[in-house]
Protein backbone atom coordinates (compact mmCIF):
# COMPACT_ATOMS: atom_id res chain seq x y z
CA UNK A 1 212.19 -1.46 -39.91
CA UNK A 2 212.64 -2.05 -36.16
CA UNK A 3 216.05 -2.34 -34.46
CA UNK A 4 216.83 -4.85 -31.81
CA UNK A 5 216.77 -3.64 -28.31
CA UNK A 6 219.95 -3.52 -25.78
CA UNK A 7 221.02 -6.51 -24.00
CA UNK A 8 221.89 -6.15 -20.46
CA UNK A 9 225.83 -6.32 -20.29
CA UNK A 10 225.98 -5.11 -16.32
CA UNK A 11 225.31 -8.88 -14.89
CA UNK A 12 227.60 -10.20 -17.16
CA UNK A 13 230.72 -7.28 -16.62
CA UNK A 14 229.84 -7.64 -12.96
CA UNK A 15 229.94 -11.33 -12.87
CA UNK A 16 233.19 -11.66 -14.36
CA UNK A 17 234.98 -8.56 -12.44
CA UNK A 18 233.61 -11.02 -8.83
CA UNK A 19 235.06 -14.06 -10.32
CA UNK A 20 238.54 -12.62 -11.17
CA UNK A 21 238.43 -11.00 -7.66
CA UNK A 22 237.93 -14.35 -6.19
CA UNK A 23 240.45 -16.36 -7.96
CA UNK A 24 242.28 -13.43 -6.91
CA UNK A 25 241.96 -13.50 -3.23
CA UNK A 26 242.75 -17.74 -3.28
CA UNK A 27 245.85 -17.01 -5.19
CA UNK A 28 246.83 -14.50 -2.84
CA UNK A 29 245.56 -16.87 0.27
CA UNK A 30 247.67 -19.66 -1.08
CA UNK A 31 250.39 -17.57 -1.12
CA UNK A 32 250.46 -16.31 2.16
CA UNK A 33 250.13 -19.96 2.96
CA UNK A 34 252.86 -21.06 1.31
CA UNK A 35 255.05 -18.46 2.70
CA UNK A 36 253.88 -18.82 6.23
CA UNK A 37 254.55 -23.10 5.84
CA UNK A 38 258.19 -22.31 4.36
CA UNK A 39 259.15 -19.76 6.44
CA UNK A 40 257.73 -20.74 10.24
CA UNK A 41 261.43 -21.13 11.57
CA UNK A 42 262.00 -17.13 10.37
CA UNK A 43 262.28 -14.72 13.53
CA UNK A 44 259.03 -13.04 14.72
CA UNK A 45 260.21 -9.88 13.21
CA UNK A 46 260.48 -11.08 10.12
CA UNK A 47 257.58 -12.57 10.09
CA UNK A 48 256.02 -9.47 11.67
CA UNK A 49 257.49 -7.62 8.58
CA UNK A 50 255.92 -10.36 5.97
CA UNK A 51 252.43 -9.94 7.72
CA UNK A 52 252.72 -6.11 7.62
CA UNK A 53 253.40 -6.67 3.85
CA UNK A 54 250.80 -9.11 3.40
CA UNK A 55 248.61 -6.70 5.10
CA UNK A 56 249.77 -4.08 2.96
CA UNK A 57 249.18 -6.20 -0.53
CA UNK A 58 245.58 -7.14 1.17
CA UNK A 59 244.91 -3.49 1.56
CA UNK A 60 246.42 -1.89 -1.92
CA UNK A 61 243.98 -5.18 -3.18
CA UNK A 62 241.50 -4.10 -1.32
CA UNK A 63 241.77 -0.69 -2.97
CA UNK A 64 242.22 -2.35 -5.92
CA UNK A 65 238.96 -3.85 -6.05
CA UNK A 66 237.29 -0.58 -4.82
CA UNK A 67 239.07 0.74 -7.36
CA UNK A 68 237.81 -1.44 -9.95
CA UNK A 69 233.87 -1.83 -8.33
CA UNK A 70 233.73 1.85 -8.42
CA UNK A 71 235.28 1.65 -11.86
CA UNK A 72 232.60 -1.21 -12.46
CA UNK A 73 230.08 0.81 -11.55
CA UNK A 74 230.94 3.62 -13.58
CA UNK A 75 230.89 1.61 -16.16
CA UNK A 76 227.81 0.54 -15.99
CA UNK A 77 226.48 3.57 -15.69
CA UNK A 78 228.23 4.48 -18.94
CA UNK A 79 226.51 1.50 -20.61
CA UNK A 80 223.25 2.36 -19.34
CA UNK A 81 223.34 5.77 -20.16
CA UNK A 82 224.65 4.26 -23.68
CA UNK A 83 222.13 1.56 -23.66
CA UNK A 84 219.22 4.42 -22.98
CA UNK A 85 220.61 6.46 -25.63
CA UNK A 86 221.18 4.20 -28.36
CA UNK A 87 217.16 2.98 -27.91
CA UNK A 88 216.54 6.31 -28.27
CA UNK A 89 218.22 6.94 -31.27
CA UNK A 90 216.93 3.62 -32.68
CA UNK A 91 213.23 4.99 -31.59
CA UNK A 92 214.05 7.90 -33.05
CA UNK A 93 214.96 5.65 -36.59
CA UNK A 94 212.40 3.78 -36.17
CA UNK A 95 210.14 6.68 -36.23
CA UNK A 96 212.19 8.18 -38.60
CA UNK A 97 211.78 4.86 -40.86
CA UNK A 98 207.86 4.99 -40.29
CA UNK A 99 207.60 8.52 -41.60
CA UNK A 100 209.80 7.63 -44.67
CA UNK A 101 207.61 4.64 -45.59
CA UNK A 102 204.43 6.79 -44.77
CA UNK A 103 205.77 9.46 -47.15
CA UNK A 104 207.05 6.89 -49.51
CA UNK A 105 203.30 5.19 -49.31
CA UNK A 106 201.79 8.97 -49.80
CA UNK A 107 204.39 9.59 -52.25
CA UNK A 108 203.72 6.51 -54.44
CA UNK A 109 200.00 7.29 -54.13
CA UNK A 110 200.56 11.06 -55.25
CA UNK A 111 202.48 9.31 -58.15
CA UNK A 112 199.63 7.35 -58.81
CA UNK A 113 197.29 10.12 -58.91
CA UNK A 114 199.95 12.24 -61.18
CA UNK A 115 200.00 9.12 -63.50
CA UNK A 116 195.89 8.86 -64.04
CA UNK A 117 196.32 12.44 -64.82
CA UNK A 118 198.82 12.41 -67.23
CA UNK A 119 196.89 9.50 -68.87
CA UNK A 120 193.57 11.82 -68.43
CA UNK A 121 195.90 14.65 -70.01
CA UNK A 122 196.85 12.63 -72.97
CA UNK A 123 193.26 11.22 -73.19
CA UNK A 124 192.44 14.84 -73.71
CA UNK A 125 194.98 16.19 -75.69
CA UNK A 126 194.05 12.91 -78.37
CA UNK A 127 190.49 14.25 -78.23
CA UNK A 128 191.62 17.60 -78.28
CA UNK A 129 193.74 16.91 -81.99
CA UNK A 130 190.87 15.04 -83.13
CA UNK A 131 188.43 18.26 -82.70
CA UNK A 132 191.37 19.82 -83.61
CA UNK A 133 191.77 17.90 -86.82
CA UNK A 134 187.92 18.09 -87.15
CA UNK A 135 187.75 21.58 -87.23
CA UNK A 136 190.47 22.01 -89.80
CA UNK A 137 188.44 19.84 -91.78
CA UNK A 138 185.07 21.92 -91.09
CA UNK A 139 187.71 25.29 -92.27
CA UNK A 140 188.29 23.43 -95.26
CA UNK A 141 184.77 23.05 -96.42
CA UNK A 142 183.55 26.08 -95.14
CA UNK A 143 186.30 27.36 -97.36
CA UNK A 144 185.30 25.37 -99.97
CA UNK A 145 181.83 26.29 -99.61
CA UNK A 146 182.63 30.00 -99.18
CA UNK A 147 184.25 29.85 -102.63
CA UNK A 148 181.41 28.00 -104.14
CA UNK A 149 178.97 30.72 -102.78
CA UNK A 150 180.86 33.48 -104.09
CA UNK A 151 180.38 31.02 -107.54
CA UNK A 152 176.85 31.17 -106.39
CA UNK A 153 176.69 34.62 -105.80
CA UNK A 154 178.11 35.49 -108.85
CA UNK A 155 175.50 33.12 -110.75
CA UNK A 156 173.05 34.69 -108.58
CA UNK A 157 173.54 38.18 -109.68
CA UNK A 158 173.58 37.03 -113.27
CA UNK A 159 170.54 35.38 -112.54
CA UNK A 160 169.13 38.77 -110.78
CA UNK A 161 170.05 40.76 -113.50
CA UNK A 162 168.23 38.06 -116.07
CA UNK A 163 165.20 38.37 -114.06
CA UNK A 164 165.12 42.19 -114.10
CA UNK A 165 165.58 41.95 -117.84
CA UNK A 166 162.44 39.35 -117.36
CA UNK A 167 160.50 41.81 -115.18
CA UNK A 168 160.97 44.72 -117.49
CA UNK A 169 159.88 42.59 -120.60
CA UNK A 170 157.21 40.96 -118.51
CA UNK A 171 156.25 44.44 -117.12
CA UNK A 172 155.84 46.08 -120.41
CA UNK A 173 154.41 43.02 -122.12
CA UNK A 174 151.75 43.19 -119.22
CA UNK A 175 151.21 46.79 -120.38
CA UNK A 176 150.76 46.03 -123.76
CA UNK A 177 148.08 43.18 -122.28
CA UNK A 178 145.89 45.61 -120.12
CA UNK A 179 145.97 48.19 -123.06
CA UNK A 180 144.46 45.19 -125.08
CA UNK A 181 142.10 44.44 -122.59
CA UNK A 182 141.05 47.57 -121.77
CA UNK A 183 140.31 47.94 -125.65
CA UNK A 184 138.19 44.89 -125.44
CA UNK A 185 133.88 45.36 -125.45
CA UNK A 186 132.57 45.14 -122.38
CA UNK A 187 130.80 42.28 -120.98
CA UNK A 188 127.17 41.68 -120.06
CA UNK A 189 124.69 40.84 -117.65
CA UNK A 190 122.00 38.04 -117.51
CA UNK A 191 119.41 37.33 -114.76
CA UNK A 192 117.23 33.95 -116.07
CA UNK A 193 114.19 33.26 -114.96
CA UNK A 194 111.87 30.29 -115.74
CA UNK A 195 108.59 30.03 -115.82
CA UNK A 196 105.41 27.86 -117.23
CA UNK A 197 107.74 26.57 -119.96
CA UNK A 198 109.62 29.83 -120.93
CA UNK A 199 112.59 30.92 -120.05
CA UNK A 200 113.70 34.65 -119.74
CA UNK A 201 116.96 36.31 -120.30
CA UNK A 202 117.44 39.86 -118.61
CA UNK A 203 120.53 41.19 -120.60
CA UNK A 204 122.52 43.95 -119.95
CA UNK A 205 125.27 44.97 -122.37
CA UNK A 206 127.69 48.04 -122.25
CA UNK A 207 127.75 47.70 -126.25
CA UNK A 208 125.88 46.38 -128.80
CA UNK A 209 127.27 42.96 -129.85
CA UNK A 210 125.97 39.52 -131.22
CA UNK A 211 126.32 36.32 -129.39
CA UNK A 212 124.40 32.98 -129.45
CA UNK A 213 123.49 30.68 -126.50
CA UNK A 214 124.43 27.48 -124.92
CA UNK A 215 121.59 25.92 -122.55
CA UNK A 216 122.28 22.92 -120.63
CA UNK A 217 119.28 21.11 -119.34
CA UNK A 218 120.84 18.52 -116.59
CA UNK A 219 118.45 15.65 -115.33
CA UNK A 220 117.58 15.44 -111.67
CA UNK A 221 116.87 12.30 -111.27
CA UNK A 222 118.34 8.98 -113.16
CA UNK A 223 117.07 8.65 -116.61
CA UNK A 224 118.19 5.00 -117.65
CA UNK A 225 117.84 3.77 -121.60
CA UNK A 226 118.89 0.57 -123.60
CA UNK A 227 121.59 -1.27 -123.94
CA UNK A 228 123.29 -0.19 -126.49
CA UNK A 229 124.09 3.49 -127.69
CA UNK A 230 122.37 3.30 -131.13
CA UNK A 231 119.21 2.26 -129.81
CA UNK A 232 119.52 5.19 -126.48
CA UNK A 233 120.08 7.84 -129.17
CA UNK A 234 117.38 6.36 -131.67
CA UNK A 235 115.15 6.69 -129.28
CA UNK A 236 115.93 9.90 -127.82
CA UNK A 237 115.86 11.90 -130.98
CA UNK A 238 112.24 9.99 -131.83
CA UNK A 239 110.95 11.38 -128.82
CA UNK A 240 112.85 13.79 -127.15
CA UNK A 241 112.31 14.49 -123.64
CA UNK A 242 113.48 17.97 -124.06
CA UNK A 243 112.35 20.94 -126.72
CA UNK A 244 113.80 24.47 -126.85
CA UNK A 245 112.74 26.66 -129.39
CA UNK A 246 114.68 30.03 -129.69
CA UNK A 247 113.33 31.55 -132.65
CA UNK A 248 112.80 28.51 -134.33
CA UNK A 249 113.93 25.04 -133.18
CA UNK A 250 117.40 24.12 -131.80
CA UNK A 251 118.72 20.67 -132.11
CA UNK A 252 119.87 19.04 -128.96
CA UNK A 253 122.83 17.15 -128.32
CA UNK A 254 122.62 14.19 -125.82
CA UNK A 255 125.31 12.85 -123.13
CA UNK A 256 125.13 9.08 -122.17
CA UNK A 257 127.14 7.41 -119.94
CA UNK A 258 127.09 3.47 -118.78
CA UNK A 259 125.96 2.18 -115.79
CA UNK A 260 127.69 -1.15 -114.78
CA UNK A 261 124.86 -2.00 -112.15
CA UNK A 262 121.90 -1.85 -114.94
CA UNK A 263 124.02 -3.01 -118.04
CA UNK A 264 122.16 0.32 -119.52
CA UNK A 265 122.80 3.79 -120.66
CA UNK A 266 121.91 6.88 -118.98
CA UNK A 267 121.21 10.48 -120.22
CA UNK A 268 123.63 12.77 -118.80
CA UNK A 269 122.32 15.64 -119.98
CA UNK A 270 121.13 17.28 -123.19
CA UNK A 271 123.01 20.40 -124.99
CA UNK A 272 121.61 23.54 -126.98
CA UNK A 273 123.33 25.95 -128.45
CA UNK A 274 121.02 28.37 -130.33
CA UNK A 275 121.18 30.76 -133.38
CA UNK A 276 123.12 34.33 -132.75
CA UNK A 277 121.08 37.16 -131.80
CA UNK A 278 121.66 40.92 -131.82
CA UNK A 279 121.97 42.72 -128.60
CA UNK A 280 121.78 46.53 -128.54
CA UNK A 281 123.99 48.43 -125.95
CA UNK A 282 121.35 48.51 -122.51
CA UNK A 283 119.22 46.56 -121.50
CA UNK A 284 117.30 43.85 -123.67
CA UNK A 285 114.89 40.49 -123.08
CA UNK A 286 115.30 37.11 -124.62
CA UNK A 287 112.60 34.62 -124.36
CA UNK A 288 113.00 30.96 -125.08
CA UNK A 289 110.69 28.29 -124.77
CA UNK A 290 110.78 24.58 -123.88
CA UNK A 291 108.80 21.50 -123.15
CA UNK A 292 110.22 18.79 -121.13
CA UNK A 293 109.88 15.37 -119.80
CA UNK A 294 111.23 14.97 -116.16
CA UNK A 295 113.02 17.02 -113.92
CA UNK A 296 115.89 19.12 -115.35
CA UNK A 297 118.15 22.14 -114.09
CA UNK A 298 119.03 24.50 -116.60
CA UNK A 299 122.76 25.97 -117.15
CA UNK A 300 122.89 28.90 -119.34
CA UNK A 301 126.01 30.54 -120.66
CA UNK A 302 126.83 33.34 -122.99
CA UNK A 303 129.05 32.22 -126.35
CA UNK A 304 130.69 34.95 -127.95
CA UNK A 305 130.75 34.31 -131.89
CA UNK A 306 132.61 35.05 -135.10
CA UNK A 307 130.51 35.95 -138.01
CA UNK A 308 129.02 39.09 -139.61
CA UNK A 309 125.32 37.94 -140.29
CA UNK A 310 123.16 38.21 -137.51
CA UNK A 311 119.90 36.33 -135.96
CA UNK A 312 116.20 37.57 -135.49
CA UNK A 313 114.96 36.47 -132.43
């Protein structure tokens, strides 16, 4: 706030100290007056001696009023000086005010500022308790989890030492196995080759064994029949489109299947399986014939049989 400045007291102090001086000096004139009118038949001396005190009341008022203009005066001086002083000490407040209520301002906006942070602070130190309560939480299952893995673990090692048990049985029942197999006969060896109706089988055997064999003859192109399966296999057996003779004859056995597009059935193939034959341990040639009607490839496989008699060819 802003104090109100000094009035100016010397016109008015002077003012009245002139008027008081004049009323003064008519009082005192009317006076003399009066004197002079009721005394004019007084002697010359004493009238001399009333003059010479008039004269001497004019002069002490005279001093007087020096007396009280120089007193004025000082005065005035006393009230300036005062005057110039007190605005400077109410500058000096007022400046003195200003900086409060800029400190107050700064201080209200530091308050401010201490006030988002304490709300930032306890923002935090919620989020904090939450990770803090969070964590526990994690500590409890990881606790609870580290006690189910020992469970685990335990199982585990039961389970590991089940599994060796396993591994030993399995490791001595695969001993027993490749003992068995290594007491098996050996296998053989057959390169086929066909030619001009005949069909020859290379054979090489570690050991002399008997076995029979399965011949396949596939058809290379689409061999459609009749309708129905009866008639496909009557007519397949009354004029087979395939012979194999190994030895002696060997029945076939056909494969149909139906064909939705032709409303027909279709040879899929035709099976022989001959007679057993003796193989001596080495080398030794098979020869089979055949007669066919279409295209054909052959499969031939080895069948390993049980029995004691064996075949001739």
């Amino acid at each position: 706030m802003t104090m109100l400045k000094k009035k100016n007291y010397l016109n008015k102090i002077s003012g009245i100290n002139i008027w008081l001086i004049a009323v003064g000096a008519i009082l005192i004139a009317s006076t003399i007056s009066w004197f002079m009118v009721r005394d004019m038949a007084v002697s010359k001396s004493l009238v001399n001696s009333e003059i010479n005190a008039i004269t001497n009341s004019l002069n002490h008022l005279n001093d007087a009023n020096s007396n009280v203009v120089s007193f004025t005066g000082y005065q005035d001086n006393l009230i300036n000086g005062l005057g110039d002083k007190t605005q400077s000490q109410i500058d000096s407040v007022n400046d003195s005010i200003t900086d409060a209520n800029n400190q107050i301002k700064q201080t209200n906006t530091n308050l401010e500022a201490v006030t988002t942070q304490v709300s930032s602070l306890q923002t935090q130190t919620g989020a904090l308790q939450t990770q803090t309560n969070a964590l526990q939480t994690q500590t409890n299952t990881l606790q609870t989890q580290t006690s189910g893995l020992a469970t685990q673990t335990t199982q585990l090692n039961t389970q590991l030492t089940t599994v060796n048990q396993t591994v030993s049985s399995a490791q001595t029942a695969l001993t027993a196995l490749t003992a068995k197999v290594n007491a098996l006969p050996a296998g053989i060896q057959i390169t086929p080759t066909v030619s001009s109706g005949t069909i020859s089988l290379s054979i090489i055997s570690t050991i002399a064994q008997t076995l029979a064999f399965e011949i396949e003859f596939r058809p290379t192109s689409d061999m459609p029949q009749l309708a129905t399966m009866d008639a496909s296999l009557s007519a397949l057996y009354t004029t087979p489109p395939v012979t194999l003779t190994a030895g002696s004859s060997v029945r076939g056995d056909y494969a149909l299947y139906w064909n939705t597009s032709d409303s027909l059935y279709h040879l899929g193939g035709i099976t022989f399986s001959t007679m057993r034959t003796s193989l001596a341990a080495g080398t030794t040639t098979k020869s089979i014939t055949f007669s066919t009607t279409g295209s054909y490839e052959i499969i031939i496989t080895p069948e390993y049989i049980t029995g004691t008699s064996t075949g001739s060819w």
